[in-house]
N, C-alpha and C. Protein backbone atom coordinates (compact mmCIF):
# COMPACT_ATOMS: atom_id res chain seq x y z
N UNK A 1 -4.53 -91.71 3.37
CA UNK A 1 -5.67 -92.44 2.88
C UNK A 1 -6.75 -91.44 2.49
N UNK A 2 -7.80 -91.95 1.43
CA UNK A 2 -8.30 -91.21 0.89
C UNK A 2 -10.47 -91.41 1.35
N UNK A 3 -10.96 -90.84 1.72
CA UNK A 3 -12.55 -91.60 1.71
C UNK A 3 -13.63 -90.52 0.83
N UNK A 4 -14.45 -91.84 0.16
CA UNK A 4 -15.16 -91.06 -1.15
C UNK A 4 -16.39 -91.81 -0.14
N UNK A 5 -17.84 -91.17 -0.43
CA UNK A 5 -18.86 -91.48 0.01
C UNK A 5 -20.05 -91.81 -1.29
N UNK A 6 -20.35 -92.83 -1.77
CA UNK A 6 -20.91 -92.75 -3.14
C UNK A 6 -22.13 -93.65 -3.08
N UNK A 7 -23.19 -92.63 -3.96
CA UNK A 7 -24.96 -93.04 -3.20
C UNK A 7 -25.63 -94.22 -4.60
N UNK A 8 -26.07 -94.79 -3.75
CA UNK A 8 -26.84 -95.88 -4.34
C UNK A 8 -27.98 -95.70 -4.94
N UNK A 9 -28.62 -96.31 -5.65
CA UNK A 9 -29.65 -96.24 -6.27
C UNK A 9 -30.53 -97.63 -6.34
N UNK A 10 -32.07 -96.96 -5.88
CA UNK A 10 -33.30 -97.91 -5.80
C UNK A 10 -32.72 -98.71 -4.87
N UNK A 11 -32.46 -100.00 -5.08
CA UNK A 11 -32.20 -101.06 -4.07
C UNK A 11 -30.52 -101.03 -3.21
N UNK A 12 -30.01 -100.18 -4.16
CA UNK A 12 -28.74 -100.60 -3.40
C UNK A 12 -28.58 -99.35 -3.02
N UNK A 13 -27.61 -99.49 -1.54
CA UNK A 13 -27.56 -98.58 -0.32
C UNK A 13 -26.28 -98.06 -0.73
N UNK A 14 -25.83 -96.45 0.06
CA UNK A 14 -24.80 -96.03 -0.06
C UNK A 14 -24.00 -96.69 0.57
N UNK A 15 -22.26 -96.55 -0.32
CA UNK A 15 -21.74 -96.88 0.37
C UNK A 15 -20.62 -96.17 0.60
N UNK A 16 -19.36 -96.56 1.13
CA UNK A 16 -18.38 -95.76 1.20
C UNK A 16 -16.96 -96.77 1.07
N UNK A 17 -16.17 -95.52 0.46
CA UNK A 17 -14.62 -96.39 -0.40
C UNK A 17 -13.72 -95.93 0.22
N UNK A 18 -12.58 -96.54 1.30
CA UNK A 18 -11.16 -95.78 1.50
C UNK A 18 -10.23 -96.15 0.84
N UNK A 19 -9.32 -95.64 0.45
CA UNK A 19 -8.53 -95.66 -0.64
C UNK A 19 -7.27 -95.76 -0.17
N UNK A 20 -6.35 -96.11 -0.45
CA UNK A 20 -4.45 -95.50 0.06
C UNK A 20 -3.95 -94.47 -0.73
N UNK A 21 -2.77 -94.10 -0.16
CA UNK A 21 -2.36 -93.40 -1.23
C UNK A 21 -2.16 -93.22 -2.83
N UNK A 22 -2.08 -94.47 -3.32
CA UNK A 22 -2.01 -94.66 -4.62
C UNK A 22 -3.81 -94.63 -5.14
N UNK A 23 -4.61 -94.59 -4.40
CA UNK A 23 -6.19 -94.54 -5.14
C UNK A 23 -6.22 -95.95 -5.19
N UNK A 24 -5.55 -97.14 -4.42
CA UNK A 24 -6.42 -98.45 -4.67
C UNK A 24 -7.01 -98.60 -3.16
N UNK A 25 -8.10 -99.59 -3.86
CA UNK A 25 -9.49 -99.63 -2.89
C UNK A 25 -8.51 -100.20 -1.82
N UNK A 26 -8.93 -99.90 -0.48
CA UNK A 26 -8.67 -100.83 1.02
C UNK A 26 -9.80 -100.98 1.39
N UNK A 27 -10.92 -100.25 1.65
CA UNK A 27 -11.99 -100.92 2.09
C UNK A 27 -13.67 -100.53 1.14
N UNK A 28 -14.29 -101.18 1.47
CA UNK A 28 -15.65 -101.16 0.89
C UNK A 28 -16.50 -101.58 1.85
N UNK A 29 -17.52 -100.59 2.28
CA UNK A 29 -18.74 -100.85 3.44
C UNK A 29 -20.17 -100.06 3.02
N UNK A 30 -20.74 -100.43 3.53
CA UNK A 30 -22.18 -99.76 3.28
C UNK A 30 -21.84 -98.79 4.52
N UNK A 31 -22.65 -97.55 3.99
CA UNK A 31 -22.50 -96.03 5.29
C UNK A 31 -23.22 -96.10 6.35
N UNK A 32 -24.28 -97.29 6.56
CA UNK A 32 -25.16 -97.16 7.54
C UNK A 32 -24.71 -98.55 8.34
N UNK A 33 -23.42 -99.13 8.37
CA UNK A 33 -23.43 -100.57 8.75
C UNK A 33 -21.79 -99.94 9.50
N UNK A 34 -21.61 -99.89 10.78
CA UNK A 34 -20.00 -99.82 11.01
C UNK A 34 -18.94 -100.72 10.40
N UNK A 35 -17.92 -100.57 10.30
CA UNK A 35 -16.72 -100.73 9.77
C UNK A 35 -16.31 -101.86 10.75
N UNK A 36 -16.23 -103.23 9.65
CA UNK A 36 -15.93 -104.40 10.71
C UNK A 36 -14.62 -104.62 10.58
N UNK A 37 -13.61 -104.97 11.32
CA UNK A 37 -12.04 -105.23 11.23
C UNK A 37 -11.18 -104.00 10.76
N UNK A 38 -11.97 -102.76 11.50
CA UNK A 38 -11.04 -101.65 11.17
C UNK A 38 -9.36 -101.48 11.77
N UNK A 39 -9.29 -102.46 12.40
CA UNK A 39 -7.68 -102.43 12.95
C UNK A 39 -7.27 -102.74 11.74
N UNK A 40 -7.76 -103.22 11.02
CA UNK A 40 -6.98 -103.74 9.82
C UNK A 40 -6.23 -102.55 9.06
N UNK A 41 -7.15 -101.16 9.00
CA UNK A 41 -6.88 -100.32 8.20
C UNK A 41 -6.18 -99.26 9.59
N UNK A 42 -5.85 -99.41 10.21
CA UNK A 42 -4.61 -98.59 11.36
C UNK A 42 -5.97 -97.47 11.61
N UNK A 43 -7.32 -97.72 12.01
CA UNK A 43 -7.98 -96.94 12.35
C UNK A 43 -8.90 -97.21 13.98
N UNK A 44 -8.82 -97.90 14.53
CA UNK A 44 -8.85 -98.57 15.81
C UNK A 44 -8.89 -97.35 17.04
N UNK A 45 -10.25 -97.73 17.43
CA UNK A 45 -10.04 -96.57 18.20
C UNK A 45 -10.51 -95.01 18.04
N UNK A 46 -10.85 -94.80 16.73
CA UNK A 46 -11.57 -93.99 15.87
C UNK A 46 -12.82 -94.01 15.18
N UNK A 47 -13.26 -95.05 15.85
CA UNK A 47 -14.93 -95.54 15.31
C UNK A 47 -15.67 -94.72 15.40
N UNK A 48 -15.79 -93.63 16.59
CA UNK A 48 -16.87 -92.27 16.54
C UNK A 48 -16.42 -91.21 15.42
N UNK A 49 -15.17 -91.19 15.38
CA UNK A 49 -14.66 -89.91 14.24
C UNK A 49 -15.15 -90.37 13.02
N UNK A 50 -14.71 -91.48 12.76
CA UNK A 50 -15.09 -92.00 11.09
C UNK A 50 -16.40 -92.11 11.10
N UNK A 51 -17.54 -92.33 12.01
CA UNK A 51 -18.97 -92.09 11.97
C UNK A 51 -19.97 -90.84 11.88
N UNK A 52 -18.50 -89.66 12.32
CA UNK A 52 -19.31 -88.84 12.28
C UNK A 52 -18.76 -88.16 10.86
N UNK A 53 -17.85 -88.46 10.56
CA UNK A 53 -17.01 -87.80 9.21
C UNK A 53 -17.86 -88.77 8.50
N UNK A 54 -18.53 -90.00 8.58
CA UNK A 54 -19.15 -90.55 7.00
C UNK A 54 -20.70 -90.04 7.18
N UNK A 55 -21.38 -88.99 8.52
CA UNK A 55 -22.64 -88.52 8.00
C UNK A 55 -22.60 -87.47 7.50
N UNK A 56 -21.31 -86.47 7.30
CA UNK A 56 -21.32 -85.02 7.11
C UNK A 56 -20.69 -85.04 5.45
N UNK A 57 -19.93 -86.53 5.12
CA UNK A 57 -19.46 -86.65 3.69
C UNK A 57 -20.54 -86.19 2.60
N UNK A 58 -19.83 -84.78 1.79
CA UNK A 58 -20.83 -85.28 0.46
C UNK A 58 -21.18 -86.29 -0.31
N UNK A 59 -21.80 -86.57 -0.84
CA UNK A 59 -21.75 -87.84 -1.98
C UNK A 59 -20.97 -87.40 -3.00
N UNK A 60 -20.04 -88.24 -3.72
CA UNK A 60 -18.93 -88.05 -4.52
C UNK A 60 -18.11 -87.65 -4.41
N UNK A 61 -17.37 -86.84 -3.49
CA UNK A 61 -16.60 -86.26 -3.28
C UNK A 61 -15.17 -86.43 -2.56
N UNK A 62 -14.02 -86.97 -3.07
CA UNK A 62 -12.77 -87.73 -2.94
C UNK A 62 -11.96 -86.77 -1.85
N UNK A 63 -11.88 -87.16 -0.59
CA UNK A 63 -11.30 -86.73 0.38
C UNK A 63 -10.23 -87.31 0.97
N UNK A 64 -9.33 -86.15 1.34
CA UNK A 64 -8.21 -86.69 2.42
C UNK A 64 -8.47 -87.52 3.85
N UNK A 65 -8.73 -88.49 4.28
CA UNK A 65 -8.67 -89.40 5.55
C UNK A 65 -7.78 -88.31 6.40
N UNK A 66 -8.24 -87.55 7.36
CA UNK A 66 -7.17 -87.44 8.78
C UNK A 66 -7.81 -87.23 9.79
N UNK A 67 -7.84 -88.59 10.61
CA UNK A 67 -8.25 -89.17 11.82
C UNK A 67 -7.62 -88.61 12.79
């Protein structure tokens, strides 16, 4: 899986995109709101890692997921 971090403008907040392997969307969240029904995406259990990997993300920048 793939996570891009991509910044908003004026009213709308950053957010952040994980991707699968093929580059289609699996999830869509705002960066400042935790990740609701992350069992969904086999990430359970990893709520501090992915919080601290989405404050250190550049903006734009298409990354490998490894939790």
């Amino acid at each position: 899986m793939y996570i891009i971090k991509v910044k908003g403008k004026a009213k709308i907040p950053d957010y952040i995109q994980i991707r699968d392997e093929n580059f289609v969307l699996v999830a869509y969240f705002r960066a400042d709101r935790p990740l609701k029904n992350i069992e969904k995406f086999g990430l359970e259990g990893k709520e501090e890692e992915l919080e601290s990997l989405i404050l250190g993300l550049p903006f734009g920048k298409l990354q490998k997921l490894d939790l």
